[in-house]
Structures are given as C-alpha cells and as structure tokens.
N, C-alpha and C. Protein backbone atom coordinates (compact mmCIF):
# COMPACT_ATOMS: atom_id res chain seq x y z
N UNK A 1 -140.61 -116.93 -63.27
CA UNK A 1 -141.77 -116.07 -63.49
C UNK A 1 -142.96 -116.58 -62.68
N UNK A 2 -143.65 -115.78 -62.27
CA UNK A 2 -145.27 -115.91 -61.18
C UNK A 2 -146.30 -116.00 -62.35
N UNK A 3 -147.39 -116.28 -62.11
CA UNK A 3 -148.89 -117.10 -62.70
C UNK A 3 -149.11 -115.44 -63.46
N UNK A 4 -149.16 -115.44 -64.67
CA UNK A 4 -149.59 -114.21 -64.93
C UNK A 4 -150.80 -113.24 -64.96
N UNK A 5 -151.23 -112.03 -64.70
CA UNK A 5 -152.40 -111.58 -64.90
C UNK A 5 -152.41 -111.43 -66.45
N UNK A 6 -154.26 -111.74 -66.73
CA UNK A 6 -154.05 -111.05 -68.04
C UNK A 6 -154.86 -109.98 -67.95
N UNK A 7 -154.58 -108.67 -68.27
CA UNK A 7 -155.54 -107.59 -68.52
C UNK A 7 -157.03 -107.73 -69.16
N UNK A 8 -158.25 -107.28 -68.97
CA UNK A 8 -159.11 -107.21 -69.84
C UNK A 8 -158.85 -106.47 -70.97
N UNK A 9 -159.13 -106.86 -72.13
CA UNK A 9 -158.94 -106.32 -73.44
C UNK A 9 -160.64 -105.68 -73.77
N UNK A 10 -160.87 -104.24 -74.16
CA UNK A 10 -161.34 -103.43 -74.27
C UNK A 10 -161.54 -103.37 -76.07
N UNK A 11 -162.95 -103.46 -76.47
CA UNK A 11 -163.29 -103.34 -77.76
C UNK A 11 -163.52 -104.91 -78.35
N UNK A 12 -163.80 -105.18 -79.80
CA UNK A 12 -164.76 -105.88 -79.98
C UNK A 12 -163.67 -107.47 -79.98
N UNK A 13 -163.89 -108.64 -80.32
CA UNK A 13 -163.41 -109.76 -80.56
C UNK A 13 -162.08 -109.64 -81.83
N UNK A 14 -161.26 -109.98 -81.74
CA UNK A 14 -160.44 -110.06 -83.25
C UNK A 14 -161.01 -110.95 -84.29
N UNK A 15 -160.49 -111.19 -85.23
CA UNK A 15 -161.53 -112.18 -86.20
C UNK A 15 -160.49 -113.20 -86.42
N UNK A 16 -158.90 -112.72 -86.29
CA UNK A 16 -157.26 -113.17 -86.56
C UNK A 16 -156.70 -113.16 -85.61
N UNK A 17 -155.84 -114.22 -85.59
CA UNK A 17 -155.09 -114.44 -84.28
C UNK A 17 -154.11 -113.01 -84.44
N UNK A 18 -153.94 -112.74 -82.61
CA UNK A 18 -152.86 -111.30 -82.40
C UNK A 18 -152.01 -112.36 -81.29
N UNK A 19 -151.21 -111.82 -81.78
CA UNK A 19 -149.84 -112.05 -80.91
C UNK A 19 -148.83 -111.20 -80.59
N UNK A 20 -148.73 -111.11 -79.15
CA UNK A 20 -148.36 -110.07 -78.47
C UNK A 20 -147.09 -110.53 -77.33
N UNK A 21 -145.83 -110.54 -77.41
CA UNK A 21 -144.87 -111.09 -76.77
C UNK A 21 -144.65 -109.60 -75.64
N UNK A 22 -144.94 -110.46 -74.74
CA UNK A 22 -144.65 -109.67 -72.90
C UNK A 22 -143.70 -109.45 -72.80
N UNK A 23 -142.74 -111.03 -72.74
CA UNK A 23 -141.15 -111.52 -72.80
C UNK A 23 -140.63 -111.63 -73.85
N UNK A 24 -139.49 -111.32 -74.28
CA UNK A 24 -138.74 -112.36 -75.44
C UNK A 24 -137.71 -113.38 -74.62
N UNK A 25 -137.64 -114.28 -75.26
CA UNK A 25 -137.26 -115.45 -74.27
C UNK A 25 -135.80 -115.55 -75.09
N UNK A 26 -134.85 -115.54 -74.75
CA UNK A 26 -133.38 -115.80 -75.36
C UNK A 26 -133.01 -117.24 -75.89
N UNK A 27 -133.74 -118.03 -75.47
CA UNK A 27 -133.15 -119.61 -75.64
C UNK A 27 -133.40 -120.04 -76.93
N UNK A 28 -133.74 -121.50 -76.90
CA UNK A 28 -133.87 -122.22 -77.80
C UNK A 28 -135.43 -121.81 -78.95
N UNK A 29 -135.81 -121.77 -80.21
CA UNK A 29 -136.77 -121.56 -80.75
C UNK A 29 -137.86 -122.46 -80.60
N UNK A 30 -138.94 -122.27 -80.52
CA UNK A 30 -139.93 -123.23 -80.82
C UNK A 30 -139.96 -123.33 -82.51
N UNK A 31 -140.27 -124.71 -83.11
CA UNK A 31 -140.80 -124.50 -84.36
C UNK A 31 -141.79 -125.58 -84.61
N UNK A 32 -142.44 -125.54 -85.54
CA UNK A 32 -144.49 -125.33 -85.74
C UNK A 32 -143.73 -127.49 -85.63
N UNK A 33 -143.10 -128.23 -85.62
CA UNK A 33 -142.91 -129.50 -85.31
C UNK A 33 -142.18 -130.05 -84.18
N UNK A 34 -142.49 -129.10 -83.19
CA UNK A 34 -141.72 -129.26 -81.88
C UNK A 34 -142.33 -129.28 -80.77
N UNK A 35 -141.88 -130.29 -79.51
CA UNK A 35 -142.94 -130.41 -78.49
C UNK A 35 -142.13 -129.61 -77.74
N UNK A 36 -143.20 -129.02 -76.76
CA UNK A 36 -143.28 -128.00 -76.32
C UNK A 36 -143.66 -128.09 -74.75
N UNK A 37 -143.01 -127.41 -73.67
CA UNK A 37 -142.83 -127.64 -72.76
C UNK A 37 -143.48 -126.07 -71.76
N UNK A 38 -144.73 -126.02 -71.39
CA UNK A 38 -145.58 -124.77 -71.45
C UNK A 38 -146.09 -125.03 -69.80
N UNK A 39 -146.22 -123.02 -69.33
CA UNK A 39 -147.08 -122.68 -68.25
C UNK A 39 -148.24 -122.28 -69.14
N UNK A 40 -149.26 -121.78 -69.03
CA UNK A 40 -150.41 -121.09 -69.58
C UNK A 40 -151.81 -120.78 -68.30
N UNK A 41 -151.86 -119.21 -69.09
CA UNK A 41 -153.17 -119.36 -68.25
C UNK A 41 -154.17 -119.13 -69.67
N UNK A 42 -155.53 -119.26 -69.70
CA UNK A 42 -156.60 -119.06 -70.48
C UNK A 42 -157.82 -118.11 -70.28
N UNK A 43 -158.21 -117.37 -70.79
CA UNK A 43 -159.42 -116.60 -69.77
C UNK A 43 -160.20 -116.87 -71.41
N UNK A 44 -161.44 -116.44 -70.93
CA UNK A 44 -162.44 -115.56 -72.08
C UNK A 44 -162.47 -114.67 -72.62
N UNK A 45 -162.27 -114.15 -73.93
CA UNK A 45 -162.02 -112.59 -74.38
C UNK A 45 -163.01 -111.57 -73.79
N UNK A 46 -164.50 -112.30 -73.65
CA UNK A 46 -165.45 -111.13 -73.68
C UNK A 46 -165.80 -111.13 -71.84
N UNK A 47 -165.88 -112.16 -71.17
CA UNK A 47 -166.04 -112.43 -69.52
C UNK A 47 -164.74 -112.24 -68.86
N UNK A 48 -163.34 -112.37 -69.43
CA UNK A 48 -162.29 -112.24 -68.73
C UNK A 48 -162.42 -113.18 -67.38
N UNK A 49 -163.06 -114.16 -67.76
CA UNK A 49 -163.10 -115.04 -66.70
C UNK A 49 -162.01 -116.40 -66.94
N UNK A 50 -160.93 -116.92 -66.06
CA UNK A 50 -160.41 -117.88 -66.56
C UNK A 50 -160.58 -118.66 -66.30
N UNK A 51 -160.96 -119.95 -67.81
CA UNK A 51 -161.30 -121.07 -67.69
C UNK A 51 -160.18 -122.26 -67.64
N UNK A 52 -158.81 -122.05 -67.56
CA UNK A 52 -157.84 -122.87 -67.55
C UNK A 52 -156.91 -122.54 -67.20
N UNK A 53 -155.25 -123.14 -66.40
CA UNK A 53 -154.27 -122.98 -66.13
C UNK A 53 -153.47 -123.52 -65.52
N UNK A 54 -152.62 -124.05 -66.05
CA UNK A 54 -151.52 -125.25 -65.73
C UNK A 54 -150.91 -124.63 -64.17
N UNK A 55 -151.02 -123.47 -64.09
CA UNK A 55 -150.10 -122.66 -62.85
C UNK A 55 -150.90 -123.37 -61.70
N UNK A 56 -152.59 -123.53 -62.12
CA UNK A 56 -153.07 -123.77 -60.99
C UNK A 56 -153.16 -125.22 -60.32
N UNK A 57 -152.64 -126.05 -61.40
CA UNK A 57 -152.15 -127.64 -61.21
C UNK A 57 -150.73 -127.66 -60.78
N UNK A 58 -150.24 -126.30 -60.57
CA UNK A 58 -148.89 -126.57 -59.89
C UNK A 58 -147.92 -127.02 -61.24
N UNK A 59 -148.00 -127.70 -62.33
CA UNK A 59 -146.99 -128.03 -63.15
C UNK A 59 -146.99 -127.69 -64.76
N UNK A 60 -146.03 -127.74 -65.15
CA UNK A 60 -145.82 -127.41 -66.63
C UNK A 60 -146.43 -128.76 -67.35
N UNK A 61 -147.00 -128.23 -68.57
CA UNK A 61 -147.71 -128.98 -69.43
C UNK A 61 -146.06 -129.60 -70.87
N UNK A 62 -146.31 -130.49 -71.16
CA UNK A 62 -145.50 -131.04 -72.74
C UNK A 62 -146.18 -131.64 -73.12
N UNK A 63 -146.11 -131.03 -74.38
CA UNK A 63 -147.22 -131.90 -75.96
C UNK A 63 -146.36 -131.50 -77.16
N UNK A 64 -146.81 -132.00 -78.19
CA UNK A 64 -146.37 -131.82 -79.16
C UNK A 64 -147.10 -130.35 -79.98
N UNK A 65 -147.06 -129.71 -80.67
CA UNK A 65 -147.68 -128.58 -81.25
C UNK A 65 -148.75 -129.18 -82.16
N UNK A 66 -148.42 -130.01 -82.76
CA UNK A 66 -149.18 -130.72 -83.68
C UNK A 66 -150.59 -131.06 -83.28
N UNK A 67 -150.88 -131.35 -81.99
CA UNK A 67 -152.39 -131.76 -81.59
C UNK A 67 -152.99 -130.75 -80.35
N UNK A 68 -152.52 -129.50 -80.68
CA UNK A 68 -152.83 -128.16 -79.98
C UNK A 68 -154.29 -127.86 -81.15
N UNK A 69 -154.64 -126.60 -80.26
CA UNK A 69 -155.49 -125.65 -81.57
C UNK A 69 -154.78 -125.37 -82.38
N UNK A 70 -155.66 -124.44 -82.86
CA UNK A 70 -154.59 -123.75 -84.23
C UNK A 70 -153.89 -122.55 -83.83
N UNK A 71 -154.89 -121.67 -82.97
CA UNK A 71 -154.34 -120.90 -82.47
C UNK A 71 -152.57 -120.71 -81.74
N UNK A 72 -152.62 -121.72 -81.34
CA UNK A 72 -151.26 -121.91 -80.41
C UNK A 72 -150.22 -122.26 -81.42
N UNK A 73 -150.72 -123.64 -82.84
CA UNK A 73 -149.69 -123.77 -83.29
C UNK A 73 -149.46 -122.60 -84.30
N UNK A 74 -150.21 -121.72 -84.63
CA UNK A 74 -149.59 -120.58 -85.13
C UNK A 74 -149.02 -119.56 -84.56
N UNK A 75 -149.31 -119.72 -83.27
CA UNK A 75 -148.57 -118.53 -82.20
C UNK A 75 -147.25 -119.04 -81.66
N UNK A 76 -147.13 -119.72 -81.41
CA UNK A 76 -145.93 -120.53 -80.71
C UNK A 76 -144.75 -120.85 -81.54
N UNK A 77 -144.55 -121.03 -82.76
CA UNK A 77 -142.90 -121.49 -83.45
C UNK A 77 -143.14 -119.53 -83.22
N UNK A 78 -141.49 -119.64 -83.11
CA UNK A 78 -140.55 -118.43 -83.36
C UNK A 78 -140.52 -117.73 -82.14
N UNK A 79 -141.15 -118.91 -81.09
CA UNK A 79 -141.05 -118.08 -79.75
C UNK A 79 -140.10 -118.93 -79.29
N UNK A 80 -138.77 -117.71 -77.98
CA UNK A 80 -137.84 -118.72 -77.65
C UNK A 80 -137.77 -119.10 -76.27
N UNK A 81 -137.28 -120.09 -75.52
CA UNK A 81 -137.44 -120.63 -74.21
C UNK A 81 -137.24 -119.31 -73.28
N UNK A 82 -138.03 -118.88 -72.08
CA UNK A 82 -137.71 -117.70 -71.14
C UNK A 82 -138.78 -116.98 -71.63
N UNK A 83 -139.39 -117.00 -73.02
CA UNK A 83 -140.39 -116.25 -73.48
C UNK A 83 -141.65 -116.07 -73.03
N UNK A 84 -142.55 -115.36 -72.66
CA UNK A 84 -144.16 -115.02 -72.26
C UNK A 84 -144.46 -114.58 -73.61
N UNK A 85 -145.89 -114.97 -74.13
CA UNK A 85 -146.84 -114.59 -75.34
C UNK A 85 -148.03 -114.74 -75.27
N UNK A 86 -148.60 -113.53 -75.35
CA UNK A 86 -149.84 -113.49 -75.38
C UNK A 86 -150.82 -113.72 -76.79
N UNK A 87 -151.51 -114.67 -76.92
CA UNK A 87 -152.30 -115.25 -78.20
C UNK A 87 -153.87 -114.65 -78.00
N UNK A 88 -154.59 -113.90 -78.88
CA UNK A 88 -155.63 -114.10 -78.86
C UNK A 88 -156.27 -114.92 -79.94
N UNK A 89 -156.89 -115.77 -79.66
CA UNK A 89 -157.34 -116.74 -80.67
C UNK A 89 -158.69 -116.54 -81.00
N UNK A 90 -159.54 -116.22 -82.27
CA UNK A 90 -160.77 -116.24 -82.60
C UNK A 90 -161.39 -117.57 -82.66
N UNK A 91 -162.39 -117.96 -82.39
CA UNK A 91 -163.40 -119.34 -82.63
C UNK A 91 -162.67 -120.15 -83.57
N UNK A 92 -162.78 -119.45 -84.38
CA UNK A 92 -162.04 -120.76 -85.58
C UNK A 92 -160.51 -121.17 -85.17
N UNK A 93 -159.71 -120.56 -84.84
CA UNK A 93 -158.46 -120.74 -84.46
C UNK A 93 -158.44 -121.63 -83.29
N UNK A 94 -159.40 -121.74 -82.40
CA UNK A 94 -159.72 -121.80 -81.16
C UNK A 94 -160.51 -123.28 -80.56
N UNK A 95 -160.95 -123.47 -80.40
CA UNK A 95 -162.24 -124.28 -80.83
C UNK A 95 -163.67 -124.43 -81.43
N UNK A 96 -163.96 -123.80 -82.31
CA UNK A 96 -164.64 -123.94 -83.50
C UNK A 96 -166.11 -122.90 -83.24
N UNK A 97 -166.22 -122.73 -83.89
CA UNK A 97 -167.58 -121.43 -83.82
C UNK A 97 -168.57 -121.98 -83.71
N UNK A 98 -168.94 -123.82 -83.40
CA UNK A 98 -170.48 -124.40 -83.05
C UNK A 98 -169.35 -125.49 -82.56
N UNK A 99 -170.18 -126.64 -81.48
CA UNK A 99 -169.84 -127.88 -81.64
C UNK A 99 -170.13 -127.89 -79.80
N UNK A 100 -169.59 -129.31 -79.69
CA UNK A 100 -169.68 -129.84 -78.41
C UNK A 100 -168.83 -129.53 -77.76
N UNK A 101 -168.00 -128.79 -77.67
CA UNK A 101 -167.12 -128.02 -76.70
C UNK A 101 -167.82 -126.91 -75.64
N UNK A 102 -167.29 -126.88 -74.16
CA UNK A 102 -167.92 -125.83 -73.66
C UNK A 102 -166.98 -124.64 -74.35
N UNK A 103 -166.03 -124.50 -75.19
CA UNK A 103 -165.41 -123.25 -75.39
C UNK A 103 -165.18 -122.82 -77.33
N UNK A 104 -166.60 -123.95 -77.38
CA UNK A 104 -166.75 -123.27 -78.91
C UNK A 104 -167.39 -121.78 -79.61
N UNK A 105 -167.26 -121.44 -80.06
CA UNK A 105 -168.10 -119.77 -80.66
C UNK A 105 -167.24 -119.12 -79.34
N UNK A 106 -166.06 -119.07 -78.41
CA UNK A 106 -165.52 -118.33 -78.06
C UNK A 106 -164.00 -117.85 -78.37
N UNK A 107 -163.94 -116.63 -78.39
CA UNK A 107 -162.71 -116.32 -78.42
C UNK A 107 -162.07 -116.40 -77.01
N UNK A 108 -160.80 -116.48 -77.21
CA UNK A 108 -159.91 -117.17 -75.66
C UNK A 108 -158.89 -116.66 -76.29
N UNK A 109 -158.06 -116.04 -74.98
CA UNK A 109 -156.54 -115.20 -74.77
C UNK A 109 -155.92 -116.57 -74.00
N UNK A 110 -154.71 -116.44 -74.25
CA UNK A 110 -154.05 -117.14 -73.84
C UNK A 110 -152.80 -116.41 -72.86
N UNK A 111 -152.14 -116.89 -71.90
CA UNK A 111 -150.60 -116.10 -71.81
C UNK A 111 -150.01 -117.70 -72.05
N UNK A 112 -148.64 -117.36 -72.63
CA UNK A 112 -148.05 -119.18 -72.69
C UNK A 112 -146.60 -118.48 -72.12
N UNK A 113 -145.93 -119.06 -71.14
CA UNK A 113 -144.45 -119.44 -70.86
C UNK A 113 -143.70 -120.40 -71.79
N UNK A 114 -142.93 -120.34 -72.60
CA UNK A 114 -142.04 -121.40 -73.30
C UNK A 114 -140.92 -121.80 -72.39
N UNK A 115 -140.67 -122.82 -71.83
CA UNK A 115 -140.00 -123.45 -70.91
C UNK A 115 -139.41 -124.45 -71.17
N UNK A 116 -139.78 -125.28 -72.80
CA UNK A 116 -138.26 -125.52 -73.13
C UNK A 116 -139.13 -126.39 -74.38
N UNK A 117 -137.84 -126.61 -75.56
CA UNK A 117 -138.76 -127.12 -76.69
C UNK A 117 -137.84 -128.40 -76.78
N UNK A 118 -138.70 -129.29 -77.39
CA UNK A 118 -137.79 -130.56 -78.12
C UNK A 118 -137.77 -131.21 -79.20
C-alpha cells in the first residue's frame, strides 16, 4: 500500500472516537495487549494539515498499544494485519483538551496500516 490521502472531513468535531476501516486486513488480529507494528499518517480534524507520519521517515513504527493514546488503543484491537483504519480521535482520546502538548484541545484523524502484531 502507498502513503495514504486523508480526505477533509466536513462538519463539526466528533466528541467519540469513529472508526472507519478503508481495508479489512485478513491476517492476524490486533488485541488491546499487543505490540503493534504500524504505517500512519496524522492530520488535524479542523486544518487538515498533517502533523505526523511514519511514511515520511520511510519506516514502520512498533510499540506496544499500552503506551499509545487512547484513541488508538481503542481503535486498533480487532483490526487485522493488511488492514487500513481510519480513527478520529477527540481531545480527550487524543491528547488532552489543555496541557503542554502542541496537539492538546485538538482533535486528530489518524489513517493506521496494521503490518503485523505480536
């Protein structure tokens, strides 16, 4: 699969994470205690500007789910390897609705590739 576009999304912020599968991926499952082996791009819900993406470092990211946002670790088990998913994550899901983050009080879309779990 190529670096994905994400569409601008039209209308107001979600308040709840949406999850929206592009791909269904045939392989192995992710589940909410499994490290995880990911492309991703990130934009801004409301600027559609992207602030992150492993595509553009050339390599796949592995972490564990456990020290993700929340967003991701609730989006990510039950997705399977080959899979594309699109997450929109609200502030709280996200990084937090105040704080020292440049990407707090924002909502952020995600696209994630599942590329292999362990």
């Amino acid at each position: 699969m190529d670096k994905p576009e994400i569409d601008f999304i039209e209308g107001p912020p979600p308040t709840e994470l949406v999850i929206t599968d592009i791909v269904v991926g045939d392989g192995a499952e992710a589940t909410p205690g499994a490290r995880v082996l990911v492309h991703y791009v990130g934009v801004d819900f409301e600027t559609g500007e992207q602030f992150d993406a492993s595509w553009d470092r050339g390599e796949a990211i592995e972490f564990p789910l456990q020290g993700l946002i929340a967003g991701w670790q609730q989006g990510i088990p039950g997705m399977k390897v080959g899979g594309r998913r699109q997450l929109v994550c609200p502030p709280a899901l996200a990084y937090g609705e105040s704080g020292g983050h440049r990407l707090s009080g924002r909502t952020l879309v995600f696209v994630i590739d599942l590329l292999n779990v362990g």
